[in-house]
PDB file of N, CA and C in Angstrom:
ATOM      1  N   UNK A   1     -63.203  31.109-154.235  1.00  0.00           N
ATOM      2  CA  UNK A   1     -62.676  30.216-153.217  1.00  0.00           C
ATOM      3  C   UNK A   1     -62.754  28.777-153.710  1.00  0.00           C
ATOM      4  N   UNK A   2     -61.791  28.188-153.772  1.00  0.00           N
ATOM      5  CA  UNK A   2     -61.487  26.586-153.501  1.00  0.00           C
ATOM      6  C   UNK A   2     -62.734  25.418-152.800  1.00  0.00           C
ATOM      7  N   UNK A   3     -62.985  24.884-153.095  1.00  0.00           N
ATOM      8  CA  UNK A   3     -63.997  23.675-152.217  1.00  0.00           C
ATOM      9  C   UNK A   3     -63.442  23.101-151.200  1.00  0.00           C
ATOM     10  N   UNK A   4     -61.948  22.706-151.642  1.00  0.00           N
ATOM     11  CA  UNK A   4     -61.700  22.330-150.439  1.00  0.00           C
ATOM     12  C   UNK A   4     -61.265  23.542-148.908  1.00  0.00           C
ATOM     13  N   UNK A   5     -61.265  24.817-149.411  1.00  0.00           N
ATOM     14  CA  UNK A   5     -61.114  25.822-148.336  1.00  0.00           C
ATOM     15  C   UNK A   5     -62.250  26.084-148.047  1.00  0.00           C
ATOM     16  N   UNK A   6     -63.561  25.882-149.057  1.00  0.00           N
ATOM     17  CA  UNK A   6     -64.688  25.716-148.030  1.00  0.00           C
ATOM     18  C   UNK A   6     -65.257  24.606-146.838  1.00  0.00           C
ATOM     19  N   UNK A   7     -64.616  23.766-147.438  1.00  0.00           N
ATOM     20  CA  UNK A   7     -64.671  22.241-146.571  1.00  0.00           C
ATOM     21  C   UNK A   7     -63.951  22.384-145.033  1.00  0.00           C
ATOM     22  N   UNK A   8     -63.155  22.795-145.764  1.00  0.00           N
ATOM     23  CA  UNK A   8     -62.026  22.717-144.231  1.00  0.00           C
ATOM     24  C   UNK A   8     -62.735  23.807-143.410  1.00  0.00           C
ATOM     25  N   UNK A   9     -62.867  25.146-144.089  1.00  0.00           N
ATOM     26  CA  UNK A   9     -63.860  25.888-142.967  1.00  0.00           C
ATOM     27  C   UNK A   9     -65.538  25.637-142.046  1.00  0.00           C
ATOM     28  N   UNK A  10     -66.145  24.528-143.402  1.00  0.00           N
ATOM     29  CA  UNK A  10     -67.213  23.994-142.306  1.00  0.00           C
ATOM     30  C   UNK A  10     -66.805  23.287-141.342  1.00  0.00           C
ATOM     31  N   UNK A  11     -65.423  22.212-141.645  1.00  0.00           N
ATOM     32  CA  UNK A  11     -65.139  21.132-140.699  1.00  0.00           C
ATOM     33  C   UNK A  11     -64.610  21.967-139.273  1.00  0.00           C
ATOM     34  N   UNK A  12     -64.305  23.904-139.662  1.00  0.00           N
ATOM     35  CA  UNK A  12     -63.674  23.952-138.362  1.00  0.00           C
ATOM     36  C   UNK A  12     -64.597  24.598-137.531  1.00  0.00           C
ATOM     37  N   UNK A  13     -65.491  25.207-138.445  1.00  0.00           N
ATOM     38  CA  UNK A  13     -66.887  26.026-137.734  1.00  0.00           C
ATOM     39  C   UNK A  13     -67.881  24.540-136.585  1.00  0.00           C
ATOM     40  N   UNK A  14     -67.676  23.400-137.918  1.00  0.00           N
ATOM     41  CA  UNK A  14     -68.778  22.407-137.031  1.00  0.00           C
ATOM     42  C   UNK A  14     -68.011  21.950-135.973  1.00  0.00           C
ATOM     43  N   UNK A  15     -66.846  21.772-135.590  1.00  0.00           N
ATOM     44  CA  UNK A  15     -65.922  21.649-134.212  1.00  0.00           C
ATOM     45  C   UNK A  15     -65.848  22.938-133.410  1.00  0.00           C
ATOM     46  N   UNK A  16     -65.459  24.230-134.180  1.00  0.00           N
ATOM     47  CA  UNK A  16     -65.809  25.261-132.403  1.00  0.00           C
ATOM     48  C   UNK A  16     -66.989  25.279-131.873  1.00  0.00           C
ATOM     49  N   UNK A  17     -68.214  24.951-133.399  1.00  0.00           N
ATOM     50  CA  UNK A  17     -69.429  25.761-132.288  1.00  0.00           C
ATOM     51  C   UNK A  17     -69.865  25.060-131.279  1.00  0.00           C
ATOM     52  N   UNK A  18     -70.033  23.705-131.085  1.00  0.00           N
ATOM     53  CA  UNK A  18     -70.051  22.620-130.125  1.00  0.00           C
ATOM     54  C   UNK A  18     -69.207  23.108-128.797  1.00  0.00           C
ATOM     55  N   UNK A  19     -67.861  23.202-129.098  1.00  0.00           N
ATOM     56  CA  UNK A  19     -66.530  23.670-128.256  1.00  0.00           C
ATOM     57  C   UNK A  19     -67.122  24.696-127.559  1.00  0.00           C
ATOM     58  N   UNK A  20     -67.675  25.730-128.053  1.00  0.00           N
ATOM     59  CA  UNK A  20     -67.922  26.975-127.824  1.00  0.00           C
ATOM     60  C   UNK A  20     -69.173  26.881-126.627  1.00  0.00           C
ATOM     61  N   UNK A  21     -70.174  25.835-127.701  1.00  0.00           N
ATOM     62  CA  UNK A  21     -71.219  25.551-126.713  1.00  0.00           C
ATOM     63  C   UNK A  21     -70.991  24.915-125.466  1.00  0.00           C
ATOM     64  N   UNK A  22     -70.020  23.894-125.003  1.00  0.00           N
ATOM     65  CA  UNK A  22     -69.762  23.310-123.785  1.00  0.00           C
ATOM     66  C   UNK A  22     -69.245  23.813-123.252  1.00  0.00           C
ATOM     67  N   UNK A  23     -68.573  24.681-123.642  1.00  0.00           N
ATOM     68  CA  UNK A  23     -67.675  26.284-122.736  1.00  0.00           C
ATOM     69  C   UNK A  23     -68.305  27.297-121.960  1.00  0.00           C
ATOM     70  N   UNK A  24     -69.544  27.664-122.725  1.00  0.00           N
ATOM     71  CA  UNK A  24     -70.759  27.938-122.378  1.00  0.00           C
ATOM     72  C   UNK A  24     -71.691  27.476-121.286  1.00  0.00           C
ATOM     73  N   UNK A  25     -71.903  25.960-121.796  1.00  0.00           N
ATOM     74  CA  UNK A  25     -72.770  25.404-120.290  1.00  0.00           C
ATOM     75  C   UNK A  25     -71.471  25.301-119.194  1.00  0.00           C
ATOM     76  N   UNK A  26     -70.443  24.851-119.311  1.00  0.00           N
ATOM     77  CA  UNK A  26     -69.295  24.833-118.097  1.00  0.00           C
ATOM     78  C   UNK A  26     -69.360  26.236-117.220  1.00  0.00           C
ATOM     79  N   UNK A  27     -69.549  27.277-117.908  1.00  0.00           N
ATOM     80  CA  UNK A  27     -69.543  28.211-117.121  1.00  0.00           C
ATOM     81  C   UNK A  27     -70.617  28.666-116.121  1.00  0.00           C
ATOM     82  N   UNK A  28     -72.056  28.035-117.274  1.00  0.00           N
ATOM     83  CA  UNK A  28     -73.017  28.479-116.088  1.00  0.00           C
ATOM     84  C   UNK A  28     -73.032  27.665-114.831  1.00  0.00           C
ATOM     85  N   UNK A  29     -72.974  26.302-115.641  1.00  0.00           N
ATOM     86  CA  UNK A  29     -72.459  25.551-114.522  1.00  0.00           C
ATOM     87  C   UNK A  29     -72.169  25.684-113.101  1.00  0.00           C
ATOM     88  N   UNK A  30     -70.700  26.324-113.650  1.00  0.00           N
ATOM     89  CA  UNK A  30     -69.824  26.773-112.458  1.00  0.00           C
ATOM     90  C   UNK A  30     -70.183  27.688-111.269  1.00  0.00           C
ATOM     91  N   UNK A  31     -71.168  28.760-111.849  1.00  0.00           N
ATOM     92  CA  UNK A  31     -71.519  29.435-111.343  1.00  0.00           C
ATOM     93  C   UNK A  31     -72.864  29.154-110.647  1.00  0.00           C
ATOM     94  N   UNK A  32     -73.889  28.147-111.249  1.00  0.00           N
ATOM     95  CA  UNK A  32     -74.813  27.708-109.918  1.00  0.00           C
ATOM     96  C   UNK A  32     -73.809  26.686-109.186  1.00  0.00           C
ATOM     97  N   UNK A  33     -73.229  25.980-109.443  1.00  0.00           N
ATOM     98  CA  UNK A  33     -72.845  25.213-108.224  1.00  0.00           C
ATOM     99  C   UNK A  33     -71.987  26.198-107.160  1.00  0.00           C
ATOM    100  N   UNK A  34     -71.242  27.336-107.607  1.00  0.00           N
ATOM    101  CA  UNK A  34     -70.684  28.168-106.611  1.00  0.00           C
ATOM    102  C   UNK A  34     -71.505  28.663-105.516  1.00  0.00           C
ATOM    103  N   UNK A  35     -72.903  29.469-106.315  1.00  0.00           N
ATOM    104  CA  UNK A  35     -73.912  29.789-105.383  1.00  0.00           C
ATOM    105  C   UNK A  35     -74.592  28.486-104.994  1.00  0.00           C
ATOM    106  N   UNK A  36     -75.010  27.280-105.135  1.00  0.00           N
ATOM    107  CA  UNK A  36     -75.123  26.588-103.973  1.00  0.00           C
ATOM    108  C   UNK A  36     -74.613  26.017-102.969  1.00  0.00           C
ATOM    109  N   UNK A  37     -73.267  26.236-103.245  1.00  0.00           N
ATOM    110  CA  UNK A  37     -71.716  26.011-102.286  1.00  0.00           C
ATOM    111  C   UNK A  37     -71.651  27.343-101.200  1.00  0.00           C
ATOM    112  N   UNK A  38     -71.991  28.461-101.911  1.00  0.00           N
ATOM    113  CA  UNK A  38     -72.144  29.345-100.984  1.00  0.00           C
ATOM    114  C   UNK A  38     -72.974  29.764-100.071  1.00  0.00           C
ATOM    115  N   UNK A  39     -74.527  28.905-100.339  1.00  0.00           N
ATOM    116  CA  UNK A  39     -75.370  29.029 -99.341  1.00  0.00           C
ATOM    117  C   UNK A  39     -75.592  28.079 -98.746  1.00  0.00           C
ATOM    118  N   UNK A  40     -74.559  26.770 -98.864  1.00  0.00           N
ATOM    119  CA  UNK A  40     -74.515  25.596 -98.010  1.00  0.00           C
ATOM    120  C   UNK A  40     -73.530  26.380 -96.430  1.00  0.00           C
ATOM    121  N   UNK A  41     -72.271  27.062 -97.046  1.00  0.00           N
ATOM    122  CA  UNK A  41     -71.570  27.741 -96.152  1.00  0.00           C
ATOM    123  C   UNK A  41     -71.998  28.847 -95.376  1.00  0.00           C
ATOM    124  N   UNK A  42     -73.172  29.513 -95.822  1.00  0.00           N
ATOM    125  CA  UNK A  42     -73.960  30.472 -95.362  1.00  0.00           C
ATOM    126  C   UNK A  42     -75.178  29.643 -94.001  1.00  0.00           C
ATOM    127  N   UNK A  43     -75.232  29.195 -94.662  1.00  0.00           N
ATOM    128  CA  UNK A  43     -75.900  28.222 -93.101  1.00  0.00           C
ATOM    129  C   UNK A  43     -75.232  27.786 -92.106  1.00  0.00           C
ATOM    130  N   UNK A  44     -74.318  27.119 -92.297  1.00  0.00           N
ATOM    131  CA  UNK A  44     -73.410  26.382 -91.671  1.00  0.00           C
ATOM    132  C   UNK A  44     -72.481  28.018 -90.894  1.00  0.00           C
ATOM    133  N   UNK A  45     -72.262  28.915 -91.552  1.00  0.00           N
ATOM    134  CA  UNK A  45     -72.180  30.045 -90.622  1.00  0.00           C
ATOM    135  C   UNK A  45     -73.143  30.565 -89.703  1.00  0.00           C
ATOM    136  N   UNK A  46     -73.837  30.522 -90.061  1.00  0.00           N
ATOM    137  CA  UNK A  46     -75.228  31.245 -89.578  1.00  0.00           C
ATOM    138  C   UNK A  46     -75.932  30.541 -88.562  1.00  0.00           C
ATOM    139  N   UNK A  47     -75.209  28.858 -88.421  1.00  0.00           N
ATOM    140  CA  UNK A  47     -75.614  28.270 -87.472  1.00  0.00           C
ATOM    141  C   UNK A  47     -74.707  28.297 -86.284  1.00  0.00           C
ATOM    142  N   UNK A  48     -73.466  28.114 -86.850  1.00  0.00           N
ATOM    143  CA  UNK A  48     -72.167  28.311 -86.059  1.00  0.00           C
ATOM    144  C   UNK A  48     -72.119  29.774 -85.267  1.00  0.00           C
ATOM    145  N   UNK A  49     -72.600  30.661 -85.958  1.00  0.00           N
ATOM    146  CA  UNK A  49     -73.079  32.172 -85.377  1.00  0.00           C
ATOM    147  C   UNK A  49     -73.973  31.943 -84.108  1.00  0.00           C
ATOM    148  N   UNK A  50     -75.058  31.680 -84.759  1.00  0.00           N
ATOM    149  CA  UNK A  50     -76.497  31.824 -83.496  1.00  0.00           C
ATOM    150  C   UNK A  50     -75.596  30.623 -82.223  1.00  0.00           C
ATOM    151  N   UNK A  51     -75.042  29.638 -82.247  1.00  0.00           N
ATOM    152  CA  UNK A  51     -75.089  28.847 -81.029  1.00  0.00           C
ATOM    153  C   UNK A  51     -73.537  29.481 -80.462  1.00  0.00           C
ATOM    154  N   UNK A  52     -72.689  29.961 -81.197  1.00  0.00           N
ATOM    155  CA  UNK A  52     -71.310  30.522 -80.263  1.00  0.00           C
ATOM    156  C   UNK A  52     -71.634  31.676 -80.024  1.00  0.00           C
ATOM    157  N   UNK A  53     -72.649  32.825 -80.638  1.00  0.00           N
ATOM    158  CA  UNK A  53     -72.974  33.889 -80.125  1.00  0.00           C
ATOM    159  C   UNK A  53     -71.488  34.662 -80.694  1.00  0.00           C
ATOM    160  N   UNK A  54     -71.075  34.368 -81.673  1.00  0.00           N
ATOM    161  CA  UNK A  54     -69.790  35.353 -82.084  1.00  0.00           C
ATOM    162  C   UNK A  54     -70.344  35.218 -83.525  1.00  0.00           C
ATOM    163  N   UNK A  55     -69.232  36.426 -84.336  1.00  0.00           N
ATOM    164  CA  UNK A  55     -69.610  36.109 -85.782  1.00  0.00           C
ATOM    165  C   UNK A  55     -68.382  35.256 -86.644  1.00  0.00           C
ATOM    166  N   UNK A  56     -69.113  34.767 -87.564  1.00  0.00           N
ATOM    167  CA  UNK A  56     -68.417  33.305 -88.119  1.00  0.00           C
ATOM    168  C   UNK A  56     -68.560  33.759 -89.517  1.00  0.00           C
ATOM    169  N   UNK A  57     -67.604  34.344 -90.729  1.00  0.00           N
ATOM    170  CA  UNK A  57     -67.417  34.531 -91.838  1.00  0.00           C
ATOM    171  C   UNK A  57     -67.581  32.719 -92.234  1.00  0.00           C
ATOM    172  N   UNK A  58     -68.483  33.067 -93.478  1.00  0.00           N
ATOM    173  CA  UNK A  58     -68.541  31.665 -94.058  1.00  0.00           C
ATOM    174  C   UNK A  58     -68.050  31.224 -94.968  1.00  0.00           C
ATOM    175  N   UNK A  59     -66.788  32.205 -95.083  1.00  0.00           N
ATOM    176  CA  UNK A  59     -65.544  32.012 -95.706  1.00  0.00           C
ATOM    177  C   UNK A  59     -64.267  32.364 -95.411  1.00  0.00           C
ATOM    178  N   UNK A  60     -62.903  32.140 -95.468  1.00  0.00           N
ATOM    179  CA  UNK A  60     -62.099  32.937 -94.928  1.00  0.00           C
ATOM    180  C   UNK A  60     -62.262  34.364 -95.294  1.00  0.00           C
ATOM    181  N   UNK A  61     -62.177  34.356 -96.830  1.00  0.00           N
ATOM    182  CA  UNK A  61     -61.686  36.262 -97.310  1.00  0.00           C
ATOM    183  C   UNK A  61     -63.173  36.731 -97.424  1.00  0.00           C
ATOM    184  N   UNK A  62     -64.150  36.317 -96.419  1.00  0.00           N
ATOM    185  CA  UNK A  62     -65.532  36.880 -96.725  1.00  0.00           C
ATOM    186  C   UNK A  62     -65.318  38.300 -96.243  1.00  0.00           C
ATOM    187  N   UNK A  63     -66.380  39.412 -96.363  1.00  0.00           N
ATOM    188  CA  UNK A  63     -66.221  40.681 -95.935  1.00  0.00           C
ATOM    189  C   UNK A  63     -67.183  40.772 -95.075  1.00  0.00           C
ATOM    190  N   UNK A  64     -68.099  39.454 -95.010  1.00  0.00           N
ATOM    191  CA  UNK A  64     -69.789  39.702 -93.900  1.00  0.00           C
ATOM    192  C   UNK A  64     -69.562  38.185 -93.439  1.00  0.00           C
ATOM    193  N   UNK A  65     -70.086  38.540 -92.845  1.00  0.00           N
ATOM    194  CA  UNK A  65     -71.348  37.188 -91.829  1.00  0.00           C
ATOM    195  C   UNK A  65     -72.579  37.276 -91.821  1.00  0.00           C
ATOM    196  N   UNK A  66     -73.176  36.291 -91.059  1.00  0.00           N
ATOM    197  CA  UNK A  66     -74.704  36.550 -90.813  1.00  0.00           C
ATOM    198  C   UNK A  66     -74.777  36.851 -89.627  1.00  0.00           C
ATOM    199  N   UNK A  67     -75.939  37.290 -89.496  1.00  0.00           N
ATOM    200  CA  UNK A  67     -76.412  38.174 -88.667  1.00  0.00           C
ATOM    201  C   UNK A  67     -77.931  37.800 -88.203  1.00  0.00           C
ATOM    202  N   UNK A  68     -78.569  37.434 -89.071  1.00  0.00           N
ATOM    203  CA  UNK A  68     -80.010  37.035 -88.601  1.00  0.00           C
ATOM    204  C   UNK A  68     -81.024  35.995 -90.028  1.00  0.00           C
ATOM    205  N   UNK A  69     -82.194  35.835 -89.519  1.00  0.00           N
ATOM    206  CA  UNK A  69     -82.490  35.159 -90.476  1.00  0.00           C
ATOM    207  C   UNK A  69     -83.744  35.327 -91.069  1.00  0.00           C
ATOM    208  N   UNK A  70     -83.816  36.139 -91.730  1.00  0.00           N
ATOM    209  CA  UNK A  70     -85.723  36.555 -92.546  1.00  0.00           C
ATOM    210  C   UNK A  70     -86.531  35.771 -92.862  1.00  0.00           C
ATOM    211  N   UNK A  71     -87.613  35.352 -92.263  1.00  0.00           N
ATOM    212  CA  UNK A  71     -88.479  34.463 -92.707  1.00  0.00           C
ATOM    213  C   UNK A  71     -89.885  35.112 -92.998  1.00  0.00           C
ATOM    214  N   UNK A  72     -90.751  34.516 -93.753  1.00  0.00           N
ATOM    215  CA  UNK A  72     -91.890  35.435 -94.208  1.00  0.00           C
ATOM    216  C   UNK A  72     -92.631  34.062 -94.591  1.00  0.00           C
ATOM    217  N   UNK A  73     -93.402  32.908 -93.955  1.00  0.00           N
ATOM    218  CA  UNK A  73     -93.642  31.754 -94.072  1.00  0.00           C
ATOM    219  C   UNK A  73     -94.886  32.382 -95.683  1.00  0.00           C
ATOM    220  N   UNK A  74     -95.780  33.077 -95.666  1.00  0.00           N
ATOM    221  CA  UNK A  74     -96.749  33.878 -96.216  1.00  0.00           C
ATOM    222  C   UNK A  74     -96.488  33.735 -97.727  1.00  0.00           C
ATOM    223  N   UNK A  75     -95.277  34.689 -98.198  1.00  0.00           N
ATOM    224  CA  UNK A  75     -94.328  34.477 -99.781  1.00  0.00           C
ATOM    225  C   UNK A  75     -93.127  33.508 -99.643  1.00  0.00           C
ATOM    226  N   UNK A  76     -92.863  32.694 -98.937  1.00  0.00           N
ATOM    227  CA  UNK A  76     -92.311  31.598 -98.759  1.00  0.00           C
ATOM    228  C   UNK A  76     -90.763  32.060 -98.929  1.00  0.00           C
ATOM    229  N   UNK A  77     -90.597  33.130 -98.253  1.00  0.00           N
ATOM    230  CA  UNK A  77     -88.926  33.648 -98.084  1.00  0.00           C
ATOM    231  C   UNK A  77     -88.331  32.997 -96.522  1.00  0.00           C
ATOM    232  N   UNK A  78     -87.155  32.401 -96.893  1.00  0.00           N
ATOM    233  CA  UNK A  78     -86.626  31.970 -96.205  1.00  0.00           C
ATOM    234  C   UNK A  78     -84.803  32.664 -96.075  1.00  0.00           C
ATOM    235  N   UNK A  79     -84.449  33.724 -95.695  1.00  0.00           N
ATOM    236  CA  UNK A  79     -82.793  34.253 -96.316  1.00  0.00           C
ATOM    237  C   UNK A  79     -82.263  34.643 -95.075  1.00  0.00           C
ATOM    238  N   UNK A  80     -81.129  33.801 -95.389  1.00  0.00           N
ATOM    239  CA  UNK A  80     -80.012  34.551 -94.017  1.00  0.00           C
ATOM    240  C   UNK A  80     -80.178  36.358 -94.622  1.00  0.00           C
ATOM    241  N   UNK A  81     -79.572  37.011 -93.922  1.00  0.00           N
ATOM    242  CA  UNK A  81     -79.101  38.058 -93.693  1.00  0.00           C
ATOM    243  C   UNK A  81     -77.654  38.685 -93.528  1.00  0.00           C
ATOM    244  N   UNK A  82     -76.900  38.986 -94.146  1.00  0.00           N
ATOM    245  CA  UNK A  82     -75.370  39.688 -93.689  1.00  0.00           C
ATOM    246  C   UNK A  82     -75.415  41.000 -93.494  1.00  0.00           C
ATOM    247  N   UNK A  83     -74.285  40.781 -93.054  1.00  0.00           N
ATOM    248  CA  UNK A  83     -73.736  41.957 -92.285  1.00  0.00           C
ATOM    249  C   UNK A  83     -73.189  42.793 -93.316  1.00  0.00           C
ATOM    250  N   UNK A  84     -74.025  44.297 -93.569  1.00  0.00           N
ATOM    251  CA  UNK A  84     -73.453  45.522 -94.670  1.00  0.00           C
ATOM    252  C   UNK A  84     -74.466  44.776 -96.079  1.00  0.00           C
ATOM    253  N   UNK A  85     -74.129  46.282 -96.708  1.00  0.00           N
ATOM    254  CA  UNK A  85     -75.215  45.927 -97.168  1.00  0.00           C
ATOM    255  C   UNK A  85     -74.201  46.260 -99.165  1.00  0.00           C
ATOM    256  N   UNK A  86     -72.985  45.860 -99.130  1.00  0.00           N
ATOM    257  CA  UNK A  86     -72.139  46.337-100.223  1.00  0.00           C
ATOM    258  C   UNK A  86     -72.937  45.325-101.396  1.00  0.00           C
ATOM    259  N   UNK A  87     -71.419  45.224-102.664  1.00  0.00           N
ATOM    260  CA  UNK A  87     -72.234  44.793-103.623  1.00  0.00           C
ATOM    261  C   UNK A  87     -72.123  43.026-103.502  1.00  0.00           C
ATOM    262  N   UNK A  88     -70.681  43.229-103.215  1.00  0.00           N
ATOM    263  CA  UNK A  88     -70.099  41.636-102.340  1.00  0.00           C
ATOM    264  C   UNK A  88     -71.288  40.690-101.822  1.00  0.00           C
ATOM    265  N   UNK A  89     -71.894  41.636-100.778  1.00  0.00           N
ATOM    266  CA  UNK A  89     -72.788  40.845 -99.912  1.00  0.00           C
ATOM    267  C   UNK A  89     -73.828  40.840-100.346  1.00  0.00           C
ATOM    268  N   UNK A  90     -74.614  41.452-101.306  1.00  0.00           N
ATOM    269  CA  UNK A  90     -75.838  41.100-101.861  1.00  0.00           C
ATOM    270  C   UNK A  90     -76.025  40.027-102.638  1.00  0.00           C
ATOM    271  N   UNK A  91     -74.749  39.784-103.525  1.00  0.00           N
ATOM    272  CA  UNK A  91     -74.338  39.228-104.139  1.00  0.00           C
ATOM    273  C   UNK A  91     -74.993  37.246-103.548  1.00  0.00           C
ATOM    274  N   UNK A  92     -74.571  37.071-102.606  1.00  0.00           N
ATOM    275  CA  UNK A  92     -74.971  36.169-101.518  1.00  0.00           C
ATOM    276  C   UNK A  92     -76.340  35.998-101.044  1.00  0.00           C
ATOM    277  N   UNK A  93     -76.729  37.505-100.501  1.00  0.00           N
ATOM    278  CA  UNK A  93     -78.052  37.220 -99.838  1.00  0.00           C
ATOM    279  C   UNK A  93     -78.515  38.792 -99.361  1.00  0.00           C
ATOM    280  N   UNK A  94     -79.803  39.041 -98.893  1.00  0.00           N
ATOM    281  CA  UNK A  94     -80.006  40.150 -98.317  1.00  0.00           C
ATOM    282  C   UNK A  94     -79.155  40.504 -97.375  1.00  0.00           C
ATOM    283  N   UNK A  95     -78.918  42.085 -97.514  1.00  0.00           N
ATOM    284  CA  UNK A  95     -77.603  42.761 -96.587  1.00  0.00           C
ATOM    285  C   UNK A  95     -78.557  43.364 -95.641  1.00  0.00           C
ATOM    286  N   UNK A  96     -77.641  43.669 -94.033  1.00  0.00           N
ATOM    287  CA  UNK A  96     -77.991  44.960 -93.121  1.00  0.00           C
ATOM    288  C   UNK A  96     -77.513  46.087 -93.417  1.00  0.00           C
ATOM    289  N   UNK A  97     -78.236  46.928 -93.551  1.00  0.00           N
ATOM    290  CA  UNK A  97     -77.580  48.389 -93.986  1.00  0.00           C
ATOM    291  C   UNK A  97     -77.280  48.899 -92.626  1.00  0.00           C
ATOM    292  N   UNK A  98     -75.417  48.824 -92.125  1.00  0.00           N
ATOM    293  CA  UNK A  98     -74.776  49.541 -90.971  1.00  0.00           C
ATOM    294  C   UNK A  98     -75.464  50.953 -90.836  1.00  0.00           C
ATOM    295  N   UNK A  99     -75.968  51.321 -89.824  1.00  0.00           N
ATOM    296  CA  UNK A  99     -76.190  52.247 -89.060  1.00  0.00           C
ATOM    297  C   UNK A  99     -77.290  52.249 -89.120  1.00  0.00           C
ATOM    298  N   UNK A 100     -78.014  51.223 -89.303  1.00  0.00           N
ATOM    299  CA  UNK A 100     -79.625  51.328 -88.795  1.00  0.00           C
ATOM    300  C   UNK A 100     -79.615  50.119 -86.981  1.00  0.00           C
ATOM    301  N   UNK A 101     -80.553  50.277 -86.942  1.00  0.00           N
ATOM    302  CA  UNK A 101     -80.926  49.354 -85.490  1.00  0.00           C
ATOM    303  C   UNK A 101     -80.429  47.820 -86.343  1.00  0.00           C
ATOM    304  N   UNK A 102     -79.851  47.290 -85.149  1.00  0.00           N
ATOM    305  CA  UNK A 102     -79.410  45.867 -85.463  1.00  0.00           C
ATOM    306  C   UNK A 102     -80.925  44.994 -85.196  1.00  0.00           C
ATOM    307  N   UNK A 103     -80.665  43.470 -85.474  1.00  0.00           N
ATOM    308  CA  UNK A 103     -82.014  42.499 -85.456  1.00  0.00           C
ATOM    309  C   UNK A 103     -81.777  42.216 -83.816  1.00  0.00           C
ATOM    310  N   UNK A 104     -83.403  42.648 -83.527  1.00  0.00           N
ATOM    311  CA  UNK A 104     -83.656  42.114 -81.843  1.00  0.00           C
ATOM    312  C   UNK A 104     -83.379  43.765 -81.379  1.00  0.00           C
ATOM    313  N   UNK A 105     -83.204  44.494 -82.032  1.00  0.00           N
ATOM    314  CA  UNK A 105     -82.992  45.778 -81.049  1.00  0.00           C
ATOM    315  C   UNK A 105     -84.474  46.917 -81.608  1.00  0.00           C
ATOM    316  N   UNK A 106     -84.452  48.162 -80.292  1.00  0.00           N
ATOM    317  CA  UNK A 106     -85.611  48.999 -80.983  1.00  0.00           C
ATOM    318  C   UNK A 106     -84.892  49.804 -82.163  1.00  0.00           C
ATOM    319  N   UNK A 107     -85.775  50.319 -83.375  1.00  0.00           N
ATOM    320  CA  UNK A 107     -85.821  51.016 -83.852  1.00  0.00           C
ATOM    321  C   UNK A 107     -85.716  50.627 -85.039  1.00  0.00           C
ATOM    322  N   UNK A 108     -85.715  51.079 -86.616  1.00  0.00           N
ATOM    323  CA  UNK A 108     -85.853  50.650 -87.900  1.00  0.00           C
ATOM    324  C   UNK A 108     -84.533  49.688 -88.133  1.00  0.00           C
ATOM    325  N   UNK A 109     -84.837  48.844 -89.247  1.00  0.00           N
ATOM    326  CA  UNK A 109     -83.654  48.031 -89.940  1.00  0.00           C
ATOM    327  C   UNK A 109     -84.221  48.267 -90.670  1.00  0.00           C
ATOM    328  N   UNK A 110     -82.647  48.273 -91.278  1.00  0.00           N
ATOM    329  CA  UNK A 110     -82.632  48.101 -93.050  1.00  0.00           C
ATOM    330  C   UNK A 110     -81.911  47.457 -93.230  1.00  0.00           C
ATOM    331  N   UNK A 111     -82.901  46.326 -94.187  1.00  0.00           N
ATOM    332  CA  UNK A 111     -82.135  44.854 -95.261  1.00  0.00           C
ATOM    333  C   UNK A 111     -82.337  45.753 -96.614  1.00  0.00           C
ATOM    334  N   UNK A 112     -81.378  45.170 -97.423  1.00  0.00           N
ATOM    335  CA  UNK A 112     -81.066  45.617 -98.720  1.00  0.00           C
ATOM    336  C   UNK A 112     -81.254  44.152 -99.323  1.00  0.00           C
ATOM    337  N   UNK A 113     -81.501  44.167-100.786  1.00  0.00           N
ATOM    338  CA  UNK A 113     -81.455  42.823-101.288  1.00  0.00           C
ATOM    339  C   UNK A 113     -82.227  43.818-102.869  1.00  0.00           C
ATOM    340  N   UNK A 114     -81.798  42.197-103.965  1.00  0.00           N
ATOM    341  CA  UNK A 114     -82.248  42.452-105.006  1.00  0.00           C
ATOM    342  C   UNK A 114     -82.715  41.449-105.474  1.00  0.00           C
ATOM    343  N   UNK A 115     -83.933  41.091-106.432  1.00  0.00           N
ATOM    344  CA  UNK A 115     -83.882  39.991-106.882  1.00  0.00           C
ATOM    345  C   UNK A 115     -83.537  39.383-108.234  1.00  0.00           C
ATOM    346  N   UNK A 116     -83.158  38.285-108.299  1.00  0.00           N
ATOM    347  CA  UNK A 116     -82.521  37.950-109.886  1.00  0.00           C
ATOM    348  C   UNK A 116     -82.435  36.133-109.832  1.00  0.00           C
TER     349      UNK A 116
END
């Protein structure tokens, strides 16, 4: 190989990997500010919920709402709750698993959730 075809290949390696790297942080980026955009809207549903007493998607094309709000002052959990317990909605926050007792009623609930 040529020197100068090695040249030109460091000059293009030392320009993507940078490229590559800010492509990189842009994305994670993107993705915490989404999830803190989404649990700004998750409140703001969840508040709009509890005082109209209806349910309030905290998005248009959401598939849940909230539903209630888990607190555990003890391990310092503080999480809305939605409605179903799919992959969508975990995704967000702890789910109700449909067909157990709803929150405020007798008999078992089931929240679903994962942590990460």
């Amino acid at each position: 190989m040529s020197s100068t075809f090695k040249r030109t290949t460091i000059k293009v390696l030392l320009l993507l990997l940078p490229l590559c790297g800010m492509w990189q942080l842009g994305s994670a980026s993107y993705i915490h500010a989404k999830a803190i955009l989404a649990q700004v809207l998750l409140e703001t549903a969840w508040d709009e919920t509890r005082n109209g007493q209806r349910e309030v998607k905290p998005w248009p094309w959401a598939d849940t709402w909230p539903i209630c709000r888990l607190t555990v002052p003890r391990l310092g959990i503080d999480r809305i709750v939605l409605a179903g317990a799919s992959g969508s909605s975990l995704a967000f926050g702890p789910g109700h698993l449909f067909g157990s007792s709803s929150p405020g009623q007798q008999g078992n609930i089931v929240i679903a959730g994962h942590r990460d």
